[in-house]
Protein backbone atom coordinates (compact mmCIF):
# COMPACT_ATOMS: atom_id res chain seq x y z
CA UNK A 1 65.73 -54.74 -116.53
CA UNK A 2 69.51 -54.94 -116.69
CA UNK A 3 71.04 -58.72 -116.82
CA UNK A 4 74.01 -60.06 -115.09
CA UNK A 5 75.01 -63.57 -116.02
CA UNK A 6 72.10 -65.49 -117.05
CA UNK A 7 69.76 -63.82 -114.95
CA UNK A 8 67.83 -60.45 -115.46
CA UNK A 9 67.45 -57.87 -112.15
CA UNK A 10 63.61 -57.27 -112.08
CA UNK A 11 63.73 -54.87 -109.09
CA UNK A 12 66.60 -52.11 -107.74
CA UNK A 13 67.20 -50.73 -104.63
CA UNK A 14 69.53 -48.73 -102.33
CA UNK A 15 68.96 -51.09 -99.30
CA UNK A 16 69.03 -54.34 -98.54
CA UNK A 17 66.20 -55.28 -96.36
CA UNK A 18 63.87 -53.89 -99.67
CA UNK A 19 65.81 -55.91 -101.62
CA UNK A 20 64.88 -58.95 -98.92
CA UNK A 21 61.29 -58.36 -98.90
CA UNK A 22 60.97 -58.55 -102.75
CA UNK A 23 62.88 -61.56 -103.14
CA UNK A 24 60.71 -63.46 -100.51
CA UNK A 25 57.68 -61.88 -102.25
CA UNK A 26 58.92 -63.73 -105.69
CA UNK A 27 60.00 -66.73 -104.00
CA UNK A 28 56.52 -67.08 -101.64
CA UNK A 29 55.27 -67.15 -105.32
CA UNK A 30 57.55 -69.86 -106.95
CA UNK A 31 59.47 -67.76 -108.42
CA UNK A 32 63.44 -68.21 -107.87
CA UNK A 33 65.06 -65.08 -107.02
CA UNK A 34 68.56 -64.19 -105.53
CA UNK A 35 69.94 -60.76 -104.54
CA UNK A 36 72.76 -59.07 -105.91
CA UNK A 37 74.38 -56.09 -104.26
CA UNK A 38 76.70 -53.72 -105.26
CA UNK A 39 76.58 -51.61 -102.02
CA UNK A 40 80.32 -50.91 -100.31
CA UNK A 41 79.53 -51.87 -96.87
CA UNK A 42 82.72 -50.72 -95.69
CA UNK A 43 82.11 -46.77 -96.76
CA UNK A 44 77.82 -47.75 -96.20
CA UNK A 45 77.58 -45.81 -98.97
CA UNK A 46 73.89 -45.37 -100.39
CA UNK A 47 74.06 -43.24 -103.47
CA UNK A 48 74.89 -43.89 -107.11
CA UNK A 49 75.90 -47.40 -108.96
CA UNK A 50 78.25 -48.03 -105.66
CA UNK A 51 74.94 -48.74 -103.77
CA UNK A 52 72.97 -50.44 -106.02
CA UNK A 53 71.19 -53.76 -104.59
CA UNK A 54 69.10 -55.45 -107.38
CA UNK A 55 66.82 -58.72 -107.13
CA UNK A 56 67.34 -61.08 -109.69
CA UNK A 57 65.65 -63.66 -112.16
CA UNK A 58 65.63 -66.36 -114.54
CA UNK A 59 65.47 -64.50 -117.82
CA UNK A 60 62.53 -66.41 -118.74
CA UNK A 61 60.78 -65.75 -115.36
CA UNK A 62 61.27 -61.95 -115.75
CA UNK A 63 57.94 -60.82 -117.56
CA UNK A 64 55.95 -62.97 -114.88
CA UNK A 65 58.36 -61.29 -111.79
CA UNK A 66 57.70 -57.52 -113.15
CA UNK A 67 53.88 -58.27 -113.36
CA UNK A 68 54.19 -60.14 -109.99
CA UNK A 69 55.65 -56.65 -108.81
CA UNK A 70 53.34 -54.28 -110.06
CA UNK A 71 50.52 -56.41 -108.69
CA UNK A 72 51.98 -56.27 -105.48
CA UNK A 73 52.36 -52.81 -105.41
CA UNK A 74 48.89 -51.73 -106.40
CA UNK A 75 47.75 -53.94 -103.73
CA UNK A 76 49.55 -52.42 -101.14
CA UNK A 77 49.21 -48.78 -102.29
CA UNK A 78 45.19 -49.31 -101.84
CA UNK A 79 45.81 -50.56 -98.97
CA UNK A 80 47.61 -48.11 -97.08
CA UNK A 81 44.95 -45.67 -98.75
């Protein structure tokens, strides 16, 4: 987790519409989340720190956000099994 103002990113990406998904995922869950990106859309460049695009928390939301995540993401691995 890396933290930018008073709020913690709980989730990085290269792309934006990833970035999207996750923070409706938190936010269908009452979690408030915004999305920060660092991406140069002028160069759409979509390697390194230039294109970083991370989803971002309350600090004391975090823990709950990450475990939110994971969940998610077990879920939907067994799923597409």
């Amino acid at each position: 987790m890396s933290r930018r103002e008073d709020w913690v990113s709980v989730f990085r990406t290269s792309t934006d519409y990833e970035a999207d998904l996750v923070r409706d995922r938190l936010d269908d869950s009452g979690i408030p989340a915004v999305v920060l990106t660092q991406r140069d859309h002028a160069f759409n460049l979509t390697v390194g720190d230039l294109a970083s695009v991370h989803v971002m928390v309350p600090p004391a939301r975090a823990d709950e956000a990450v475990a939110l995540l994971d969940e998610r993401m077990d879920e939907d691995e067994l799923e597409a099994a």
